[in-house]
Protein backbone atom coordinates (compact mmCIF):
# COMPACT_ATOMS: atom_id res chain seq x y z
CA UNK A 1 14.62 21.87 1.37
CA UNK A 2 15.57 18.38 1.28
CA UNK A 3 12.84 17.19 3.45
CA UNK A 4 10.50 18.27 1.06
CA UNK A 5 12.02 15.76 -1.45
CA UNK A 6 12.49 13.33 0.54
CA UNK A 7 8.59 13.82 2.06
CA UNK A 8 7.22 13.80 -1.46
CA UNK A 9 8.91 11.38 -3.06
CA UNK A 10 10.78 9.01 -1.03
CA UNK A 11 8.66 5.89 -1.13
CA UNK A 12 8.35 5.59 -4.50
CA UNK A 13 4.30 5.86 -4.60
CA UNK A 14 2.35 9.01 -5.02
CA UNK A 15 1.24 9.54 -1.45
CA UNK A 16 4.98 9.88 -0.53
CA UNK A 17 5.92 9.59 3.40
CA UNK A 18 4.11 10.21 6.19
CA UNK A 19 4.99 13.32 7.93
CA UNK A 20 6.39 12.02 11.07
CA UNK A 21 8.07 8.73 9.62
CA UNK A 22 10.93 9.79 8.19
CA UNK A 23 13.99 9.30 9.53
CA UNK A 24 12.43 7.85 12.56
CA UNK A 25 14.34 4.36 13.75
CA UNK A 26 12.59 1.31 12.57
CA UNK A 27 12.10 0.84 16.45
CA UNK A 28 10.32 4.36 16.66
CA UNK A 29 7.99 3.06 13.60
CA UNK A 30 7.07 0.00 15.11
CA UNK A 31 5.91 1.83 18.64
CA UNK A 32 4.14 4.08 16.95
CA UNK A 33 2.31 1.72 14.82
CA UNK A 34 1.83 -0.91 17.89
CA UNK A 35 -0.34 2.19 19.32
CA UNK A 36 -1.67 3.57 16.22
CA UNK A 37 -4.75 2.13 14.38
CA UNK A 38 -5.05 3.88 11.06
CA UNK A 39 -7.96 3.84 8.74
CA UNK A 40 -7.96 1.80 5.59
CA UNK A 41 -7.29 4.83 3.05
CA UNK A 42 -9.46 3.06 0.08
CA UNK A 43 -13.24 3.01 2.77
CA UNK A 44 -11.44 6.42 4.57
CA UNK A 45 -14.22 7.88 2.15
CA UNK A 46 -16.64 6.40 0.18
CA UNK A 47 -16.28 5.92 -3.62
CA UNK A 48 -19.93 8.35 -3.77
CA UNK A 49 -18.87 10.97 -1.49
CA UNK A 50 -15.09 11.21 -3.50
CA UNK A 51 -17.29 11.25 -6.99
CA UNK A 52 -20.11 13.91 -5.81
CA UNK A 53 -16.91 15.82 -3.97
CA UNK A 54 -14.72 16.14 -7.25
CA UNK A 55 -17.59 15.98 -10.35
CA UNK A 56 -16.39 12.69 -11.79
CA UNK A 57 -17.34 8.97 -11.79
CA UNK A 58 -13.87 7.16 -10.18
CA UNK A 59 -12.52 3.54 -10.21
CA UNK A 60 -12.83 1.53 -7.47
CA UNK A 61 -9.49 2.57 -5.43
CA UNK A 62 -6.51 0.53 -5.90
CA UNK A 63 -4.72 -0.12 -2.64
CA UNK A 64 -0.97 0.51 -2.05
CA UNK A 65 -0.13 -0.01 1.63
CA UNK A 66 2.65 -0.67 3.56
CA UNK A 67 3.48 -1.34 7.46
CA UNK A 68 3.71 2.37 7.89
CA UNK A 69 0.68 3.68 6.07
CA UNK A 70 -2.21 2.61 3.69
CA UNK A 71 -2.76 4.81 0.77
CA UNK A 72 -5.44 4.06 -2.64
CA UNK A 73 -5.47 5.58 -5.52
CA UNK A 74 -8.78 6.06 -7.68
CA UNK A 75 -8.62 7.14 -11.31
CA UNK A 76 -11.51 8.83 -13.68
CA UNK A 77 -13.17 6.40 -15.67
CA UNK A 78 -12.46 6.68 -19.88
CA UNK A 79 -15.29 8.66 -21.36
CA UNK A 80 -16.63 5.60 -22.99
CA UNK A 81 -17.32 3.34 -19.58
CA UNK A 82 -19.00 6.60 -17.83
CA UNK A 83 -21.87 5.69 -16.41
CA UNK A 84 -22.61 8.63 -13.83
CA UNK A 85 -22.20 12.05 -15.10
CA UNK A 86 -22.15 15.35 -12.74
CA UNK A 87 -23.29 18.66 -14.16
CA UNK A 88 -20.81 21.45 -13.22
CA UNK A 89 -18.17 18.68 -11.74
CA UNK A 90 -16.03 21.06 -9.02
CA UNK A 91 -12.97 20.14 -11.03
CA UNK A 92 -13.81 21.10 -14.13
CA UNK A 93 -12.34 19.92 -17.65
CA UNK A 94 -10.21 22.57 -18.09
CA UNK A 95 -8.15 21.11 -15.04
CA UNK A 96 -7.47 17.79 -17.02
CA UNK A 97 -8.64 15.60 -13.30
CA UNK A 98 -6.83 12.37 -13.57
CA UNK A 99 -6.97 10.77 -10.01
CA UNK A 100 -7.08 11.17 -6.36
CA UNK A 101 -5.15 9.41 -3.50
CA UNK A 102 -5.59 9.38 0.23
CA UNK A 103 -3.06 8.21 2.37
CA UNK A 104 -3.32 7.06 6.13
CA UNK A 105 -0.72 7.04 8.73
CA UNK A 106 0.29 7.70 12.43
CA UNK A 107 1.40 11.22 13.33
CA UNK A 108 3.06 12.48 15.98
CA UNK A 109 2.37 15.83 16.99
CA UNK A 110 5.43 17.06 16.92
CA UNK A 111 7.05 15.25 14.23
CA UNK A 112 3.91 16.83 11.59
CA UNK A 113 4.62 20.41 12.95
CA UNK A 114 8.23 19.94 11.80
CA UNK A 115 7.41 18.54 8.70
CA UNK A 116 5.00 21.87 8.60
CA UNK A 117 7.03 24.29 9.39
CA UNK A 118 9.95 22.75 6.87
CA UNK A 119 8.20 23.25 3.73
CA UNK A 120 7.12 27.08 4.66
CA UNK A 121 3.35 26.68 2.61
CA UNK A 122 0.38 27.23 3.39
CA UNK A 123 -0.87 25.97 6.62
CA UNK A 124 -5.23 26.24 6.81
CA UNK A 125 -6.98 26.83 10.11
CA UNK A 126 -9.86 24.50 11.63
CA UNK A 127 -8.38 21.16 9.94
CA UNK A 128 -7.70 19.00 12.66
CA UNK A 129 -5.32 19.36 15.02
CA UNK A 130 -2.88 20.33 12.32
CA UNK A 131 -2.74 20.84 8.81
CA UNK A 132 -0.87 21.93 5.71
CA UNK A 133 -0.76 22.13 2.07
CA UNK A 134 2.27 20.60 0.45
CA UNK A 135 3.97 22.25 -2.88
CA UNK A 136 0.35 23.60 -4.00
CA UNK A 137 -3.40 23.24 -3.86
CA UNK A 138 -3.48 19.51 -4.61
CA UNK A 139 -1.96 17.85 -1.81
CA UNK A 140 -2.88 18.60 1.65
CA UNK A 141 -1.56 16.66 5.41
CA UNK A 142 -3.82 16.37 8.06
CA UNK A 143 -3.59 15.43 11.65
CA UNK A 144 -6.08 14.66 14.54
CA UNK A 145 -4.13 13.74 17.59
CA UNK A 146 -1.73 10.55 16.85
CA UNK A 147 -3.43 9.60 13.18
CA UNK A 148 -2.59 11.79 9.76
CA UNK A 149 -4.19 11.58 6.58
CA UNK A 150 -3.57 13.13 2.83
CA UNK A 151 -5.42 13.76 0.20
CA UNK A 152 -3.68 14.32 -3.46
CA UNK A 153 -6.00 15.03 -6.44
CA UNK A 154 -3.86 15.16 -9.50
CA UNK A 155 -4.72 18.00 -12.07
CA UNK A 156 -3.12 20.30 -14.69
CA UNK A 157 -5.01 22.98 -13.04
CA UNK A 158 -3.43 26.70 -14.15
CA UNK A 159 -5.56 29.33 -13.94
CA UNK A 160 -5.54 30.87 -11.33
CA UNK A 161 -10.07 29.91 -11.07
CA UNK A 162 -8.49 26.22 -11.56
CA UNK A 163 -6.10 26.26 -8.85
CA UNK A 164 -8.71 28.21 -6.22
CA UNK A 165 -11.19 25.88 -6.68
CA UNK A 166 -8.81 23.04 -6.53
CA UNK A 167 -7.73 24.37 -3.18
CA UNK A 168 -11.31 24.61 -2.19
CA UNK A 169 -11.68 20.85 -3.19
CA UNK A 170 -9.25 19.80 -1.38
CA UNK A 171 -9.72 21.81 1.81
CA UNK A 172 -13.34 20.13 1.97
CA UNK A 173 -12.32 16.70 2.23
CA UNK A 174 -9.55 17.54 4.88
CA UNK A 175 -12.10 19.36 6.99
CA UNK A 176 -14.62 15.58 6.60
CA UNK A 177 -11.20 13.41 6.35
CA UNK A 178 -10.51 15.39 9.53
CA UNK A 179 -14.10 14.80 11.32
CA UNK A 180 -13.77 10.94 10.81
CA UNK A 181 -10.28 11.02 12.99
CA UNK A 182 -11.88 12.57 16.12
């Protein structure tokens, strides 16, 4: 269980580690990243397609990248500065949305199905290559080939409604995230 911790929360930054990078030699990093182009995490999807997906008008995404990884967080607008509203937003007020974060990175296959089969959750079929949910609904890992992705949308979803249709939130931009790898 200590992988978990040190997956989630080693880096300091919301996105936590790629799968895949920890505990790799900084040699084994810089290979992998030498080979590996991964996608800017704040254009990985559009600001419109992340608003229309979730129900909520976002910031633009604030970057947070390091050699390893990019990763951007975007953050709901204050009520007052709302400009774009969405009727029936997928996450909806009861689930007190504050912000979303994607995170890029290089993946190796074997490395990710590790990291998988470590934590024990929930692991979807027909998301990429590879794919599983980390601690909950909110925070899914994705991998096509030799690139990874996550997507973390941070709630206070706790009905059980809130937390299905968090899942389902988050399964549908794995499944596009996962498209844009191939």
């Amino acid at each position: 269980m200590m992988s978990i911790a040190l997956l989630a929360g080693c880096s300091g930054r919301e996105g936590g580690d790629a799968p895949g990078q920890e505990g790799s030699s900084r040699e084994d990093k810089g290979a992998v990243e030498a080979k590996v182009e991964i996608p800017n995490a704040c254009t990985f999807f559009s600001q419109a397609e992340l608003e229309s997906t979730v129900g909520w008008e976002l910031r633009e995404g604030k970057p947070a990248n390091s050699p390893q990884e990019s990763s951007c967080r975007f953050e709901i607008l204050p009520g007052m500065y709302v400009k774009r509203k969405y009727p029936n937003p997928a996450l909806p007020q009861s689930m007190r949305f504050t912000s979303l974060t994607v995170t890029t990175y290089p993946s190796k296959a074997g490395d990710f199905a590790e990291m998988r089969r470590l934590t024990g959750v929930e692991t979807p079929a027909g998301v990429g290559d590879d794919a599983f949910f980390l601690g909950g609904p909110d925070f899914l890992h994705v991998r096509v080939v030799n690139r990874g992705f996550s997507v973390r949308i941070n709630t206070d979803a706790a009905s059980e409604a809130d937390r299905a249709k968090l899942h389902e939130v988050v399964l549908g931009l794995g499944k596009l995230g996962a498209s844009r790898l191939r």
